[in-house]
C-alpha atoms as a PDB file:
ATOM      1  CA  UNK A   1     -14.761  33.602 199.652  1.00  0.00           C
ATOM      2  CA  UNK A   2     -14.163  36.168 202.047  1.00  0.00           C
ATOM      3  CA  UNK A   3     -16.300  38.702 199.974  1.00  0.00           C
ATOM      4  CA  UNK A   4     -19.472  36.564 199.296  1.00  0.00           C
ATOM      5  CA  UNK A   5     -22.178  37.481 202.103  1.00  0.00           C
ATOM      6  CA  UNK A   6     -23.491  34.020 203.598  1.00  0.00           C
ATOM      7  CA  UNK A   7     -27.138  33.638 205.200  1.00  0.00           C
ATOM      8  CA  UNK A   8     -28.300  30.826 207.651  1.00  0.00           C
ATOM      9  CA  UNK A   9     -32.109  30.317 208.129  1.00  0.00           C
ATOM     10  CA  UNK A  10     -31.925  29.003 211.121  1.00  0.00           C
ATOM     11  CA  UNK A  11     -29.408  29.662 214.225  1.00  0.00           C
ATOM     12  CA  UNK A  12     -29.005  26.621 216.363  1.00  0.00           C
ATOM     13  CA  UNK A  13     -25.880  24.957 217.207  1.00  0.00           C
ATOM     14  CA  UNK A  14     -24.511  23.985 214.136  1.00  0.00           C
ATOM     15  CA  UNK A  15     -25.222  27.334 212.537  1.00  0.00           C
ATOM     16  CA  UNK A  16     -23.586  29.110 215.215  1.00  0.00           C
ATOM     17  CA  UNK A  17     -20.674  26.466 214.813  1.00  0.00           C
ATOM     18  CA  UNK A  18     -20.333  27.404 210.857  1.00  0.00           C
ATOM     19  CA  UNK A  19     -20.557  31.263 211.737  1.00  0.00           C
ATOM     20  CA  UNK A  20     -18.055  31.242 214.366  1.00  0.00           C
ATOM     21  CA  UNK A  21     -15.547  29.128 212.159  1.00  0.00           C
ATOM     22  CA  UNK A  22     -16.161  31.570 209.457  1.00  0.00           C
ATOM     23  CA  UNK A  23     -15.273  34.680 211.474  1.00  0.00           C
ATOM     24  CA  UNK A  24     -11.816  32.618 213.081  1.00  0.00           C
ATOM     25  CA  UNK A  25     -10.714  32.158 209.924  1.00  0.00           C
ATOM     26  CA  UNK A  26     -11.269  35.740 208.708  1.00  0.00           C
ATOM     27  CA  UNK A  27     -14.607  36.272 207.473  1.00  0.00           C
ATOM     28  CA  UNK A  28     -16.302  39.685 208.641  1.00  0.00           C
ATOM     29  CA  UNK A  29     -19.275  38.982 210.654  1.00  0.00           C
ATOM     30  CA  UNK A  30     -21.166  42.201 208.549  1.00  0.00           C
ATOM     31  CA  UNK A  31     -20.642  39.774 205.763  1.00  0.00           C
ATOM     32  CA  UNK A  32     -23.080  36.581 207.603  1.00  0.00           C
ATOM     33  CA  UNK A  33     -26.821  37.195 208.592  1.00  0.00           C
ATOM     34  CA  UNK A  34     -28.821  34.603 210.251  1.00  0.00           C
ATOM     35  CA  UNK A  35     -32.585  34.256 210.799  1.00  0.00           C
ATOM     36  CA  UNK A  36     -34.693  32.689 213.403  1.00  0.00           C
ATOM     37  CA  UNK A  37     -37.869  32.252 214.999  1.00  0.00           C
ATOM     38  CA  UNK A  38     -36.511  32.949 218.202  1.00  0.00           C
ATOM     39  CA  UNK A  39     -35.667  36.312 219.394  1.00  0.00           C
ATOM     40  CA  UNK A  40     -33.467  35.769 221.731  1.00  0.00           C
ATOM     41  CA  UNK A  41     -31.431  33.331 219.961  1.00  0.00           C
ATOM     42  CA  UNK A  42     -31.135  36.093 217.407  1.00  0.00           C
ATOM     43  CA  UNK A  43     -29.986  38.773 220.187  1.00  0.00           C
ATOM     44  CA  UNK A  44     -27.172  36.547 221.117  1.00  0.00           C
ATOM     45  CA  UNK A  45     -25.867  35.880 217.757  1.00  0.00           C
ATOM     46  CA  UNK A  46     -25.539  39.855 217.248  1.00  0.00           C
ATOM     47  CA  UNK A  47     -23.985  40.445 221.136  1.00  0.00           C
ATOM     48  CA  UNK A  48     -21.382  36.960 220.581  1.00  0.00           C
ATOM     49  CA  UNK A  49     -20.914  37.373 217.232  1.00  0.00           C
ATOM     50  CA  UNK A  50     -21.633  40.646 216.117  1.00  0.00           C
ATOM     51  CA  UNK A  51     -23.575  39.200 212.848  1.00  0.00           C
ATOM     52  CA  UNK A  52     -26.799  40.866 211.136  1.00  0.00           C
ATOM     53  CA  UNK A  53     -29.793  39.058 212.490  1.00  0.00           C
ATOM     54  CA  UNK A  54     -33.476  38.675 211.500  1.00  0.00           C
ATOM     55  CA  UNK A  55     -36.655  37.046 212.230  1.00  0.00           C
ATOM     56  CA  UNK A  56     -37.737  37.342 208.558  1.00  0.00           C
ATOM     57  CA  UNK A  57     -35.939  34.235 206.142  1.00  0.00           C
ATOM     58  CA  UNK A  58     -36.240  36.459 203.162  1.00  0.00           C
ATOM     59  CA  UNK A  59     -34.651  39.204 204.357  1.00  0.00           C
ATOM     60  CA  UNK A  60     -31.655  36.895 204.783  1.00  0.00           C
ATOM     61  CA  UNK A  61     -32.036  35.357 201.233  1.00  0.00           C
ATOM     62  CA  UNK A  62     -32.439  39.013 199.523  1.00  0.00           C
ATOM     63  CA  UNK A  63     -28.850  40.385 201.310  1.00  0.00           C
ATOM     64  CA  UNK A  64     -26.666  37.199 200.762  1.00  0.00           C
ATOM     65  CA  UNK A  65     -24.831  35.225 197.725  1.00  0.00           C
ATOM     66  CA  UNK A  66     -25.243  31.885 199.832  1.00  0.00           C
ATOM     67  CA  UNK A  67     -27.797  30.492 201.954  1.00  0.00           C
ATOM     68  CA  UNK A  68     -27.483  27.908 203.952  1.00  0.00           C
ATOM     69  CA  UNK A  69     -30.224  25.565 204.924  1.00  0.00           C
ATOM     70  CA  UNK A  70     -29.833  25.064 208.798  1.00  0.00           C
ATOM     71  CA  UNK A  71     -33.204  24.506 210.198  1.00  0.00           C
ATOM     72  CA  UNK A  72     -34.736  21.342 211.232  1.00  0.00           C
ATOM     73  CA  UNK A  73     -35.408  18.588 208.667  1.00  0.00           C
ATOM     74  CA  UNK A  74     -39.421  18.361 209.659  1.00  0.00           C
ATOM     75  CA  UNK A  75     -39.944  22.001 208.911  1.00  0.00           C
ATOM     76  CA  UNK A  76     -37.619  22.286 205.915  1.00  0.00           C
ATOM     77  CA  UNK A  77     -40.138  21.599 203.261  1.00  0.00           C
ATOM     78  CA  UNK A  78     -41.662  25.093 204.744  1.00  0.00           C
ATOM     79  CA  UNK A  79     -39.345  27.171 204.708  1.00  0.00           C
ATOM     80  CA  UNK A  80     -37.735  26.160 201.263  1.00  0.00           C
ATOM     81  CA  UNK A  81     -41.662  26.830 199.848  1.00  0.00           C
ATOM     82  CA  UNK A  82     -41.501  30.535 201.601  1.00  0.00           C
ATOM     83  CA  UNK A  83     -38.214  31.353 200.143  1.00  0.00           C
ATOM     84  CA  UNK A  84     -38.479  29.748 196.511  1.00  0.00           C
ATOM     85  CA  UNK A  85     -39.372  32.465 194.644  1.00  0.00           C
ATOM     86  CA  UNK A  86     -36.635  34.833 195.969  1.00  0.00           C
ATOM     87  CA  UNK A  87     -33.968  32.014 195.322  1.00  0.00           C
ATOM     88  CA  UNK A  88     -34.972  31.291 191.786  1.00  0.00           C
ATOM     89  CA  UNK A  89     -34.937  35.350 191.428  1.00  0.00           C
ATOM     90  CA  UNK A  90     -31.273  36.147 192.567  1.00  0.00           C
ATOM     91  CA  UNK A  91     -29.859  32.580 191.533  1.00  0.00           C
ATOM     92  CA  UNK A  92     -28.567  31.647 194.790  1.00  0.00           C
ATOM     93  CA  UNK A  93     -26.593  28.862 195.916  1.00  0.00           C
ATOM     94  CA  UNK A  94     -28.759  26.626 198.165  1.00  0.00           C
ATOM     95  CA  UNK A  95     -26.485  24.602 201.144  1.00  0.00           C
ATOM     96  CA  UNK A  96     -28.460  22.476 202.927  1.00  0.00           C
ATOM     97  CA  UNK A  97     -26.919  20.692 206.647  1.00  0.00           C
ATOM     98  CA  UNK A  98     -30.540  19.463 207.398  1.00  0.00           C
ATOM     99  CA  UNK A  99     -30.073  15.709 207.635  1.00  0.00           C
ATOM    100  CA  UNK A 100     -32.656  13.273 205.620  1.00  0.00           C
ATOM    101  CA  UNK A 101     -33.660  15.588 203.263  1.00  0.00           C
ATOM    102  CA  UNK A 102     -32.464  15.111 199.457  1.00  0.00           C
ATOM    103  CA  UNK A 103     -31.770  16.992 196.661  1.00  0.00           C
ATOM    104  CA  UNK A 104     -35.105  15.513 194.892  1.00  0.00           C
ATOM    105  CA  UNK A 105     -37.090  16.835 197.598  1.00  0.00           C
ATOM    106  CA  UNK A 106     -35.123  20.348 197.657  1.00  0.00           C
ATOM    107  CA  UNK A 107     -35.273  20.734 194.336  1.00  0.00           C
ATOM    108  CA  UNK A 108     -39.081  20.089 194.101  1.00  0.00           C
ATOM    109  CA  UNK A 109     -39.245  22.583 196.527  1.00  0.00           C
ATOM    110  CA  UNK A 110     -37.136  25.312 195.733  1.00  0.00           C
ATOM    111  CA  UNK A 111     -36.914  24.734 191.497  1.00  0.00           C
ATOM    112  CA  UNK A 112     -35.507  22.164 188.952  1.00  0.00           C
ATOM    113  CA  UNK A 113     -33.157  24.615 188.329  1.00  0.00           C
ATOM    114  CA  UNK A 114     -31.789  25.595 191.945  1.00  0.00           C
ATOM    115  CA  UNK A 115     -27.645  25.051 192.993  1.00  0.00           C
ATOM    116  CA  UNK A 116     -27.937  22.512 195.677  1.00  0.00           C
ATOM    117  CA  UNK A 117     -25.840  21.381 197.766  1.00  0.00           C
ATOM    118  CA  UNK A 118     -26.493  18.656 200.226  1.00  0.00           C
ATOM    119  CA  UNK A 119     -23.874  18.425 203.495  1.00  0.00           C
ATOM    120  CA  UNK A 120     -23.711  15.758 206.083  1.00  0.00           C
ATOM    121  CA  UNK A 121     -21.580  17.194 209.057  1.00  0.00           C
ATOM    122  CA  UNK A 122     -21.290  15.994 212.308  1.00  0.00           C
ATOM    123  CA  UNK A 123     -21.161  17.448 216.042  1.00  0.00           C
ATOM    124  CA  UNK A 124     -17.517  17.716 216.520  1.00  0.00           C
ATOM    125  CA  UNK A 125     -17.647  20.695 214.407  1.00  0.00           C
ATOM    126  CA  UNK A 126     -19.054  22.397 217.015  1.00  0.00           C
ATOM    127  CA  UNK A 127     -15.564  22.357 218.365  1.00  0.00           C
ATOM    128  CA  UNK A 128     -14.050  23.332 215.251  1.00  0.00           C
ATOM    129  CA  UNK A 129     -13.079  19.280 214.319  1.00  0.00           C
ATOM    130  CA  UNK A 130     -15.785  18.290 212.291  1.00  0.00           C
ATOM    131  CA  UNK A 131     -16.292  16.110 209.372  1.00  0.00           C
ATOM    132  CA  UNK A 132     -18.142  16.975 206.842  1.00  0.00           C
ATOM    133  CA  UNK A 133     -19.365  15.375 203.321  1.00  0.00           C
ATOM    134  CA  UNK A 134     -20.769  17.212 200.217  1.00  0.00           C
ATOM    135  CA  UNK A 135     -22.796  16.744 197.054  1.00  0.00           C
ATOM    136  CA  UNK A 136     -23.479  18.667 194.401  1.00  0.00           C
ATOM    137  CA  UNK A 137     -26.326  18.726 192.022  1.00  0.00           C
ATOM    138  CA  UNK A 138     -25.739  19.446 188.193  1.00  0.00           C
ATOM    139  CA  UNK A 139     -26.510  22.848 188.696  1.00  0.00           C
ATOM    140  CA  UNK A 140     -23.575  23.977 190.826  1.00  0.00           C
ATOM    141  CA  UNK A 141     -20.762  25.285 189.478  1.00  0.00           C
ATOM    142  CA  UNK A 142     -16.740  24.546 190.283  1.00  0.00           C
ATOM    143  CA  UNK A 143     -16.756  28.510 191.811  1.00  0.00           C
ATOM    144  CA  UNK A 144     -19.921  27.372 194.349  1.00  0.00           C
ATOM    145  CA  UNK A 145     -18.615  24.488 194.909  1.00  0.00           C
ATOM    146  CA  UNK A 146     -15.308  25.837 195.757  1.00  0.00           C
ATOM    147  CA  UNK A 147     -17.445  28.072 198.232  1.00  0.00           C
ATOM    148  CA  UNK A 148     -19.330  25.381 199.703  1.00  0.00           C
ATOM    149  CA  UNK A 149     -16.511  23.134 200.684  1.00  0.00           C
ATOM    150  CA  UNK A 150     -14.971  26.546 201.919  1.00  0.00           C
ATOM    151  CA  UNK A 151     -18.049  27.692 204.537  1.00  0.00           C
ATOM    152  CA  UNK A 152     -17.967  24.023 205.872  1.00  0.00           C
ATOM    153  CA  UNK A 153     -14.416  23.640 206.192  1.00  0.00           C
ATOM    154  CA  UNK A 154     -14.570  26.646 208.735  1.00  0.00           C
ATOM    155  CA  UNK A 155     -15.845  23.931 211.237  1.00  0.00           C
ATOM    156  CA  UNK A 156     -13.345  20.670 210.120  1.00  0.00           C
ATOM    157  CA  UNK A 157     -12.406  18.772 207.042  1.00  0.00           C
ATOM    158  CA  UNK A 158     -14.766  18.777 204.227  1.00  0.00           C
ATOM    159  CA  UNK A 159     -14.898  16.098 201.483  1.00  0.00           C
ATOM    160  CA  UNK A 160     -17.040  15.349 198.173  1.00  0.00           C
ATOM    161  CA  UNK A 161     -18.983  12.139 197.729  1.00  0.00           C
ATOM    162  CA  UNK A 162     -19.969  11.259 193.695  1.00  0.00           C
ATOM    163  CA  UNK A 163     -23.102   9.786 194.352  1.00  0.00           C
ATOM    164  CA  UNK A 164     -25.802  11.882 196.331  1.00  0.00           C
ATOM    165  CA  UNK A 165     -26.640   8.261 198.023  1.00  0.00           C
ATOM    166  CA  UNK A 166     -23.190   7.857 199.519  1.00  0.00           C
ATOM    167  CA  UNK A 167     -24.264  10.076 202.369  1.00  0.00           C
ATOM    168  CA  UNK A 168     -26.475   7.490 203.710  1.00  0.00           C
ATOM    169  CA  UNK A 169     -23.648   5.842 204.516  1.00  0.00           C
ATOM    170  CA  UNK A 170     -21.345   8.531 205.645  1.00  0.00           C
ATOM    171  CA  UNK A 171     -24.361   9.369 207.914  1.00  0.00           C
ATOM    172  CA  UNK A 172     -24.015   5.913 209.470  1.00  0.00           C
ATOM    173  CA  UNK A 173     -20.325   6.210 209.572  1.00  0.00           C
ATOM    174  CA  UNK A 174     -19.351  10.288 210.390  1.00  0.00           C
ATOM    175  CA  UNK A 175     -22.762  11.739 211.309  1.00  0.00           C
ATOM    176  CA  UNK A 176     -23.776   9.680 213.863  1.00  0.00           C
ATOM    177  CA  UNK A 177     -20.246   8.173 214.694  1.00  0.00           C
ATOM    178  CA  UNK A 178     -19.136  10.676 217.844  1.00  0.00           C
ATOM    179  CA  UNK A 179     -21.575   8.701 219.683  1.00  0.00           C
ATOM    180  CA  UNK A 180     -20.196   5.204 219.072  1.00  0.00           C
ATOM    181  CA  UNK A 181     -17.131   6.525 220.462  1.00  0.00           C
ATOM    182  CA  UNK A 182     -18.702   8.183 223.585  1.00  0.00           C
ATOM    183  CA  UNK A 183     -20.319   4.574 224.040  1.00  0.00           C
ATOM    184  CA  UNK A 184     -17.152   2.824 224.076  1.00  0.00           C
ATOM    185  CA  UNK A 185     -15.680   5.509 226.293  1.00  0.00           C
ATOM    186  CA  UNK A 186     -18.602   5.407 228.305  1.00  0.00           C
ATOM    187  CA  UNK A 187     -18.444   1.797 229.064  1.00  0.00           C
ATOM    188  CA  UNK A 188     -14.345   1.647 229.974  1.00  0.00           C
ATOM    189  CA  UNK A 189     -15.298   4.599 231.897  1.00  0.00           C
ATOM    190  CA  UNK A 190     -17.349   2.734 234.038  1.00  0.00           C
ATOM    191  CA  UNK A 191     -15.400  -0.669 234.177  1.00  0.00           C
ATOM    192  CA  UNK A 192     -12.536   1.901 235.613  1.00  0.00           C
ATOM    193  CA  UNK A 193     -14.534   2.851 238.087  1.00  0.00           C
ATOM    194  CA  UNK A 194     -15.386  -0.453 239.217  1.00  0.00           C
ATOM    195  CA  UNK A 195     -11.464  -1.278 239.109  1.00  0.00           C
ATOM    196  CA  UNK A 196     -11.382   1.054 241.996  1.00  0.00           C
ATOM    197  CA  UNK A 197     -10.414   4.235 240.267  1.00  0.00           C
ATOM    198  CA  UNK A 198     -12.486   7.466 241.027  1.00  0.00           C
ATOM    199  CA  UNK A 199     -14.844   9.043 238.956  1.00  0.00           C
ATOM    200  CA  UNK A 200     -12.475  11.983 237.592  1.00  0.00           C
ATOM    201  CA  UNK A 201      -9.459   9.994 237.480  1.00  0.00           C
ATOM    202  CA  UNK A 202     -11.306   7.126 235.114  1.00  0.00           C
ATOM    203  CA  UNK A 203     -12.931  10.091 232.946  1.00  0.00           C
ATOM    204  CA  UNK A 204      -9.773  12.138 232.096  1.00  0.00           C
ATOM    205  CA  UNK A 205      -7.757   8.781 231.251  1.00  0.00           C
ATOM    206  CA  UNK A 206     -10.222   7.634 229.239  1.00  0.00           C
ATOM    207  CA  UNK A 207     -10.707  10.835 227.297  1.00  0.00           C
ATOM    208  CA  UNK A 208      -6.958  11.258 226.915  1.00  0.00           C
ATOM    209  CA  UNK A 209      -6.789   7.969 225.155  1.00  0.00           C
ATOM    210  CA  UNK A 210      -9.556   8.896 222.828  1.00  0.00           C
ATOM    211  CA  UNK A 211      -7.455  12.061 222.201  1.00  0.00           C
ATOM    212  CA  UNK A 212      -4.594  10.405 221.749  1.00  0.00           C
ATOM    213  CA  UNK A 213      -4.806   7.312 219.315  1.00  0.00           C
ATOM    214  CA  UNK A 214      -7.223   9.735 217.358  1.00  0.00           C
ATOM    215  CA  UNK A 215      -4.044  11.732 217.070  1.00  0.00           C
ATOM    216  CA  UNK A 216      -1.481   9.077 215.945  1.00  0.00           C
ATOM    217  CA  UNK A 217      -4.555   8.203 213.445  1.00  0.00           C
ATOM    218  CA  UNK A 218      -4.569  11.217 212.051  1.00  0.00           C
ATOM    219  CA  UNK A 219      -1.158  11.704 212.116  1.00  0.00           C
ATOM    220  CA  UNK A 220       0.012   8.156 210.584  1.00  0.00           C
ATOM    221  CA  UNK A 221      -0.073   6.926 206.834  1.00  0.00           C
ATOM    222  CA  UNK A 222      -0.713   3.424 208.333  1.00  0.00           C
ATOM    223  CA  UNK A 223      -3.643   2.072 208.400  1.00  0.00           C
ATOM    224  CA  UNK A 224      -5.952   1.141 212.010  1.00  0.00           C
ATOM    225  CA  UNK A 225      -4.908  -2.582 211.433  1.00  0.00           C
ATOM    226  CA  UNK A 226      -1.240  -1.724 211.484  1.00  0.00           C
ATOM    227  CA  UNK A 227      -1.379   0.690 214.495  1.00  0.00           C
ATOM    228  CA  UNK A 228      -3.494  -1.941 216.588  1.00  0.00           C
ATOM    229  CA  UNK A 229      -0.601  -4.252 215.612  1.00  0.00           C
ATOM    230  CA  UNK A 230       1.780  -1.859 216.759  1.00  0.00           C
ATOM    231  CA  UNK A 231       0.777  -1.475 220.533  1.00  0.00           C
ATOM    232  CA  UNK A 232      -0.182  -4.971 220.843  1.00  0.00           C
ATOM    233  CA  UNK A 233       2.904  -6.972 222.350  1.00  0.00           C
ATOM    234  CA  UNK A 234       2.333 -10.972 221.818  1.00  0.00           C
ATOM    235  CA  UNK A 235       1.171 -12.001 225.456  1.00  0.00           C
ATOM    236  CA  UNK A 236       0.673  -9.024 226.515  1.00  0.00           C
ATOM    237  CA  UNK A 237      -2.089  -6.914 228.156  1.00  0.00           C
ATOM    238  CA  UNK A 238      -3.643  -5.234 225.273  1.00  0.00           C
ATOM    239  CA  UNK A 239      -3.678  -8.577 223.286  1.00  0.00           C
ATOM    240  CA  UNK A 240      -5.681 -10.465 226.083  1.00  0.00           C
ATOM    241  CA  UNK A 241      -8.012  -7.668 225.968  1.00  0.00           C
ATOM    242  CA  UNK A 242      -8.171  -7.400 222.060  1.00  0.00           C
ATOM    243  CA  UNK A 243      -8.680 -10.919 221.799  1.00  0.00           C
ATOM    244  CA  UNK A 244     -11.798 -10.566 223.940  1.00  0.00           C
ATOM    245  CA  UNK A 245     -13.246  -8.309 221.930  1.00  0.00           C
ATOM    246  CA  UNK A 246     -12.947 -10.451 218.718  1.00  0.00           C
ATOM    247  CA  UNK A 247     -14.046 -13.281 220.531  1.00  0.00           C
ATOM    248  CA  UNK A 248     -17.357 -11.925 221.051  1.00  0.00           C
ATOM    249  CA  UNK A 249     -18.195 -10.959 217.979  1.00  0.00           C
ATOM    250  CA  UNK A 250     -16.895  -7.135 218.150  1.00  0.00           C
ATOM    251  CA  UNK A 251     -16.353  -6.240 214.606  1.00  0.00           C
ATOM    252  CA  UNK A 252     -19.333  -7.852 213.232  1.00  0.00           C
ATOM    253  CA  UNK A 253     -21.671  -5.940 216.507  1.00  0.00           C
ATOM    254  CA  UNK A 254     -20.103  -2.670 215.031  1.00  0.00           C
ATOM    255  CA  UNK A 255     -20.674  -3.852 211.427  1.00  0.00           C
ATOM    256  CA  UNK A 256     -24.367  -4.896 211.815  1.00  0.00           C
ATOM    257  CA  UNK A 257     -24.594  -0.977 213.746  1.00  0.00           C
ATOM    258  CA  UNK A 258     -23.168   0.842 211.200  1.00  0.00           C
ATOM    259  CA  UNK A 259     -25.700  -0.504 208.742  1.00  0.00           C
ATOM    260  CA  UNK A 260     -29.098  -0.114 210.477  1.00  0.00           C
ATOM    261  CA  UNK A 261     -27.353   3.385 210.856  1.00  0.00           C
ATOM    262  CA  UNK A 262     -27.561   3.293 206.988  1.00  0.00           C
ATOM    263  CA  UNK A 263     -30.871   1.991 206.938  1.00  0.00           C
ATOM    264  CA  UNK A 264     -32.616   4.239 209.263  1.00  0.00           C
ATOM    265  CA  UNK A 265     -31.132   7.627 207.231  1.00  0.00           C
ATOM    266  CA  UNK A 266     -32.517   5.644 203.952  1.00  0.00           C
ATOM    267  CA  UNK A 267     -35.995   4.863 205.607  1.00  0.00           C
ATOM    268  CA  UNK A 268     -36.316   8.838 207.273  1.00  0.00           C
ATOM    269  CA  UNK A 269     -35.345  10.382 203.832  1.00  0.00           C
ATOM    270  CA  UNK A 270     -38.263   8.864 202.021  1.00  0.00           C
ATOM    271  CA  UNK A 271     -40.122   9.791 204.860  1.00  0.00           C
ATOM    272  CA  UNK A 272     -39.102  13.190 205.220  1.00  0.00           C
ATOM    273  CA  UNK A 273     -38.771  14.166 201.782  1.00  0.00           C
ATOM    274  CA  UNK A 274     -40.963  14.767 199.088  1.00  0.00           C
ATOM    275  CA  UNK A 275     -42.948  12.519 196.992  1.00  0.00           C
END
């Protein structure tokens, strides 16, 4: 791993994310380039991170063993076109992060016979916590996929789905899921407030909590069911409240969310993608 070079066309936040990850856990920034349209984006990345940098996307494909797709889905389909022929040349293993856009569609752009793979990560990794899901087309191998799951665990946990279509779903569930929870923080944030606690005080409780059952999650072989079971006392505070929240229809509200989620990243890959 640590001697494959690894280029990202494109250098926004969750490119900068995967590079910085990379160098924390040992890889030398002389071994990552990254292209983009914007100079000054490119200056920073070579004064914060000390990687080589280039406006031109195949000069990145021509130095590196891995390139990793990082630009924005709408614009995809041109840049895959630009670099195509240079992929195909040096066989390169193709990583895409751009959401909505599937392997069909990058593999009619870039070759039939192009190592994809597809990755659906989400925004905590730009703090080094993300989660992250992969697929691989027929044409990767078990040492690029070994590679792949290895560049995106840099940010987080990385995990394989069988089915390319499971990442609709993990899209509904992981991808866009950091917002749900700033939602529900969002809205005991402000019930706090109108409890009578100030602003800060009702932020940093609330985000400790988050923090903190997150933690015991993580931490625990028991399942959600059994740890809400476990801090709810029979007559108690936390039962009145969790009763409230069945009552009106809370896990069916997050169900019916979580599969328009679905929907939506179904409906904007058909129309994002090729035909």
């Amino acid at each position: 791993m640590k001697t494959r070079t690894i280029g990202f066309i494109g250098g926004g936040n969750m490119a900068t994310s995967l590079m910085s990850g990379l160098i924390a856990s040992g890889h030398s920034p002389q071994q990552i380039w990254v292209s983009d349209a914007a100079p000054a984006t490119l200056q920073a990345h070579r004064d914060n991170l000390n990687v080589n940098a280039s406006t031109d996307n195949l000069k990145i494909v021509q130095e590196v063993d891995v390139v990793v797709l990082a630009v924005k889905p709408q614009i995809l389909r041109e840049v895959a076109l630009q670099i195509a022929p240079l992929v195909k040349q040096k066989d390169s293993l193709v990583v895409s992060i751009a959401a909505g856009i599937s392997q069909t569609s990058l593999a009619l752009w870039l070759g039939g016979d192009t190592a994809i793979v597809r990755c659906m990560p989400n925004t905590p990794a730009l703090v080094l916590t993300g989660a992250t899901a992969l697929h691989a087309n027929a044409n990767v191998n078990e040492e690029q996929k070994d590679l792949a799951e290895n560049i995106l665990r840099a940010v987080g946990i990385s995990l394989w789905v069988e089915h390319e279509q499971e990442l609709d779903a993990v899209t509904a569930v992981s991808g866009s899921g950091p917002a749900y929870f700033f939602l529900m923080m969002e809205a005991m944030e402000k019930t706090a407030i109108e409890m009578g606690l100030n602003e800060h005080t009702a932020r940093l409780l609330v985000q400790q909590t988050a923090l903190g059952a997150a933690k015991i999650a993580l931490e625990s072989a028991e399942s959600p069911t059994q740890l809400r079971e476990r801090v709810t006392s029979p007559g108690g505070t936390t039962q009145k409240a969790i009763e409230t929240f069945q009552q009106n229809g809370f896990s069916e509200l997050v169900s019916k969310a979580l599969l328009a989620a679905r929907d939506r990243s179904i409906e904007m890959s058909k129309q994002l993608g090729a035909d």
